[in-house]
Protein backbone atom coordinates (compact mmCIF):
# COMPACT_ATOMS: atom_id res chain seq x y z
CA UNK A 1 72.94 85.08 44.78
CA UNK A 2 75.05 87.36 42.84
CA UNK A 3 78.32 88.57 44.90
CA UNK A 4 80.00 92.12 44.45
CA UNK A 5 83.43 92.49 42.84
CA UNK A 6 85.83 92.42 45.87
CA UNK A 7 87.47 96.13 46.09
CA UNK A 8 91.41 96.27 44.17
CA UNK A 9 94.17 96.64 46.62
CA UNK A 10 97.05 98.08 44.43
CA UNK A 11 100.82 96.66 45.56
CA UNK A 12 104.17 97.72 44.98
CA UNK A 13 107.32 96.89 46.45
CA UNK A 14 109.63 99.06 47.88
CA UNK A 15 112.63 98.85 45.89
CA UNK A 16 112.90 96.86 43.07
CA UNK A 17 113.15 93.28 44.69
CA UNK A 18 109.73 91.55 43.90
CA UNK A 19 108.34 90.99 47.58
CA UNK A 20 105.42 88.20 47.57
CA UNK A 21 101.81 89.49 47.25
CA UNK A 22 99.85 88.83 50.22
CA UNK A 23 97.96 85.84 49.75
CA UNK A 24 95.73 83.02 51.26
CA UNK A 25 96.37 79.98 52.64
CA UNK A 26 93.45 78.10 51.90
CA UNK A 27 90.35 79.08 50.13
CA UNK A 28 88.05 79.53 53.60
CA UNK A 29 90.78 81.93 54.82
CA UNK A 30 89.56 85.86 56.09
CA UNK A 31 93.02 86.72 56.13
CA UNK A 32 95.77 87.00 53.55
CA UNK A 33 99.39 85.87 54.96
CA UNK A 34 101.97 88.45 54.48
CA UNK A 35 106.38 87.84 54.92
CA UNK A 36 109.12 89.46 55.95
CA UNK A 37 111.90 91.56 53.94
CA UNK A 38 114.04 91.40 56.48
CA UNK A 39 116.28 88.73 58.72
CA UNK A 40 115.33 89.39 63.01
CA UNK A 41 115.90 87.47 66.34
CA UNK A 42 113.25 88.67 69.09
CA UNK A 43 114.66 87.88 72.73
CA UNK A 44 111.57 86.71 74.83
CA UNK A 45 110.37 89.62 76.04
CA UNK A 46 111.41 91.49 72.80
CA UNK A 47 109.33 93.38 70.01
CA UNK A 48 110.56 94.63 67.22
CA UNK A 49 109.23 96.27 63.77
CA UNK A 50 109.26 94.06 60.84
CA UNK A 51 109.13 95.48 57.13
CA UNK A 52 107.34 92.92 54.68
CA UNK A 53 108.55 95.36 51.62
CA UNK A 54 104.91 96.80 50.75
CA UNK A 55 102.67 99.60 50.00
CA UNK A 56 99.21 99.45 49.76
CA UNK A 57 96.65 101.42 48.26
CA UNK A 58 93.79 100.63 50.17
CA UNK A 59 90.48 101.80 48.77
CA UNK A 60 88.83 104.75 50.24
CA UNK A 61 85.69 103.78 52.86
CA UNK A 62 88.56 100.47 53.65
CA UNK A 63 91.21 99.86 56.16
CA UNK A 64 92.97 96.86 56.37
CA UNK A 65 94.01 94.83 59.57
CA UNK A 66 97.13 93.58 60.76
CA UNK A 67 96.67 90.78 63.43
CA UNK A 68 98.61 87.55 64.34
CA UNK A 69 98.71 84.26 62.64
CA UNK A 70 97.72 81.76 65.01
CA UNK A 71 100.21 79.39 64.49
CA UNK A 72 103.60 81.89 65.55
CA UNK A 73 101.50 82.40 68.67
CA UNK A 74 100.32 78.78 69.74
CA UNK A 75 104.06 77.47 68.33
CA UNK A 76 106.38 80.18 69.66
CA UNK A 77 104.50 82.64 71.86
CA UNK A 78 104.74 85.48 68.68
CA UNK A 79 102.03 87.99 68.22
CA UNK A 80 101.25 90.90 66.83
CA UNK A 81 102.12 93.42 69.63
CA UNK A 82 99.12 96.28 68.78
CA UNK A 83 96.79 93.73 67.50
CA UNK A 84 94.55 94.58 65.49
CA UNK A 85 97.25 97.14 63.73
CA UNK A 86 95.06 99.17 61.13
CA UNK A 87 96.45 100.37 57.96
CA UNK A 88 94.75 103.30 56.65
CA UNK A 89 93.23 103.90 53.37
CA UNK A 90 95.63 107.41 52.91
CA UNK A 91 98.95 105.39 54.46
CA UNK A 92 101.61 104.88 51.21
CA UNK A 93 104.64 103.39 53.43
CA UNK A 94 105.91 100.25 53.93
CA UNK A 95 103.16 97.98 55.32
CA UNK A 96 105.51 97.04 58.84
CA UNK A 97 104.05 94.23 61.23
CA UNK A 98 105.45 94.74 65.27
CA UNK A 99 105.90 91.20 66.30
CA UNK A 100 106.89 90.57 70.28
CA UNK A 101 107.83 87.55 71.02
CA UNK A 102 105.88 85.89 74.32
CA UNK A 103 107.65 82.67 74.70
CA UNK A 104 110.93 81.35 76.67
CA UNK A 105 113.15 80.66 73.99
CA UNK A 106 114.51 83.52 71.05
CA UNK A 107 112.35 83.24 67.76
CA UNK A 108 114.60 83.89 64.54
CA UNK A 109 112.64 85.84 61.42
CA UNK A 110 113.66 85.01 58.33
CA UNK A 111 112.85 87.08 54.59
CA UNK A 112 110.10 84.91 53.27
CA UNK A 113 108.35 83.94 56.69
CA UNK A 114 104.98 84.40 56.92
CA UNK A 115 104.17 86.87 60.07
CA UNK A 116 101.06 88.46 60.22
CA UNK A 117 97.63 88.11 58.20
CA UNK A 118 95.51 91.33 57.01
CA UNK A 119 92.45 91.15 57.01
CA UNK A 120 90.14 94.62 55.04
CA UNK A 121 86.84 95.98 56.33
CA UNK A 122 84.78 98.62 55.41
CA UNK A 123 85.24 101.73 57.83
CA UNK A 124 82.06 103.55 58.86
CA UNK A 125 82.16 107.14 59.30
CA UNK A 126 79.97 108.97 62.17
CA UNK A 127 79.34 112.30 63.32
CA UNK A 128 79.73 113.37 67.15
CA UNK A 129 77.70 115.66 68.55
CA UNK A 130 77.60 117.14 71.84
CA UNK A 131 75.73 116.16 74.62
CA UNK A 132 75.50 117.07 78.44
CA UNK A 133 75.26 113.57 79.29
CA UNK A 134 74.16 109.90 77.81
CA UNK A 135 72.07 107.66 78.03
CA UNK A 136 71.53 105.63 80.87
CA UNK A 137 72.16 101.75 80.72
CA UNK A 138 71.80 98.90 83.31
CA UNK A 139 75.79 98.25 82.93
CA UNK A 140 75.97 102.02 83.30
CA UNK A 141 80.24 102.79 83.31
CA UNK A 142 81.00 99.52 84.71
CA UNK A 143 83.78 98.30 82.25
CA UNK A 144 87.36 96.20 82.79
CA UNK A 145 85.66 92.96 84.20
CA UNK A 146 82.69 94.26 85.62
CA UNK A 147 80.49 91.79 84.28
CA UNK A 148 82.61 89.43 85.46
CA UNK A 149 85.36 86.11 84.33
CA UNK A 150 83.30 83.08 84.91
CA UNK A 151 81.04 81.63 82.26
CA UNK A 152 77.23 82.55 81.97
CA UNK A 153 76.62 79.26 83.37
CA UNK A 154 77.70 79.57 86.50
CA UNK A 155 77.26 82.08 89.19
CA UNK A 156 80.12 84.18 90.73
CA UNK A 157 80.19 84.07 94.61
């Protein structure tokens, strides 16, 4: 099976320091890691905007998505506070990452630290049209837990 050229994501930094390309870990990974430019203490309880020094040119038809790395959040309590973030294919800023830090104790970022992953998808465009109403479904507007927290394997009394 023949595979597609992946699409080009164009780079630049900010300034003129050489901020490292986002990158994977390991081979397997769906995400590539990307670091901070800039030195930041989050108080638990804190979030804050972190610059990783930047710009993307995303291909049109593309987004790409900011979410956490698994590690800052099982270690340290650290996520990604609107996860998934999306950078859009038109957005030429600084690619910024808003961490908030979960856990008891402060959490220090360093320049260099890995602190998010992005992760690209293809968007899909739709049309909306109008309607007087929708279609009926056996969940019907039930939403926020209405189908309930246990497992399907056991029955909710």
């Amino acid at each position: 099976m023949t595979r597609a050229s992946p699409p080009a994501v164009r780079v630049a930094s900010i300034d003129a320091s050489a901020y490292p390309l986002p990158a994977q870990a390991t081979s397997g990974a769906a995400g590539y890691d990307v670091c901070s430019r800039e030195a930041l203490t989050l108080a638990p309880g804190a979030f804050g905007r972190v610059g990783t020094g930047l710009k993307l040119e995303i291909p049109h038809g593309y987004e790409g998505q900011v979410r956490p790395r698994s590690g800052l959040a099982a270690k340290h309590g650290v996520t990604v506070l609107n996860a998934p973030g999306t950078i859009d294919s038109d957005y030429r800023g600084e690619v910024c990452v808003i961490l908030i830090n979960h856990g008891r104790e402060p959490f220090a970022i360093e320049p260099g630290m890995r602190i998010a992953q992005l992760v690209f998808a293809p968007v899909t465009a739709v049309t909306f049209e109008r309607a007087e109403d929708v279609a009926a479904t056996r969940r019907g507007a039930g939403g926020f837990g209405s189908t309930g927290i246990l497992s399907m394997n056991t029955r909710e009394v």
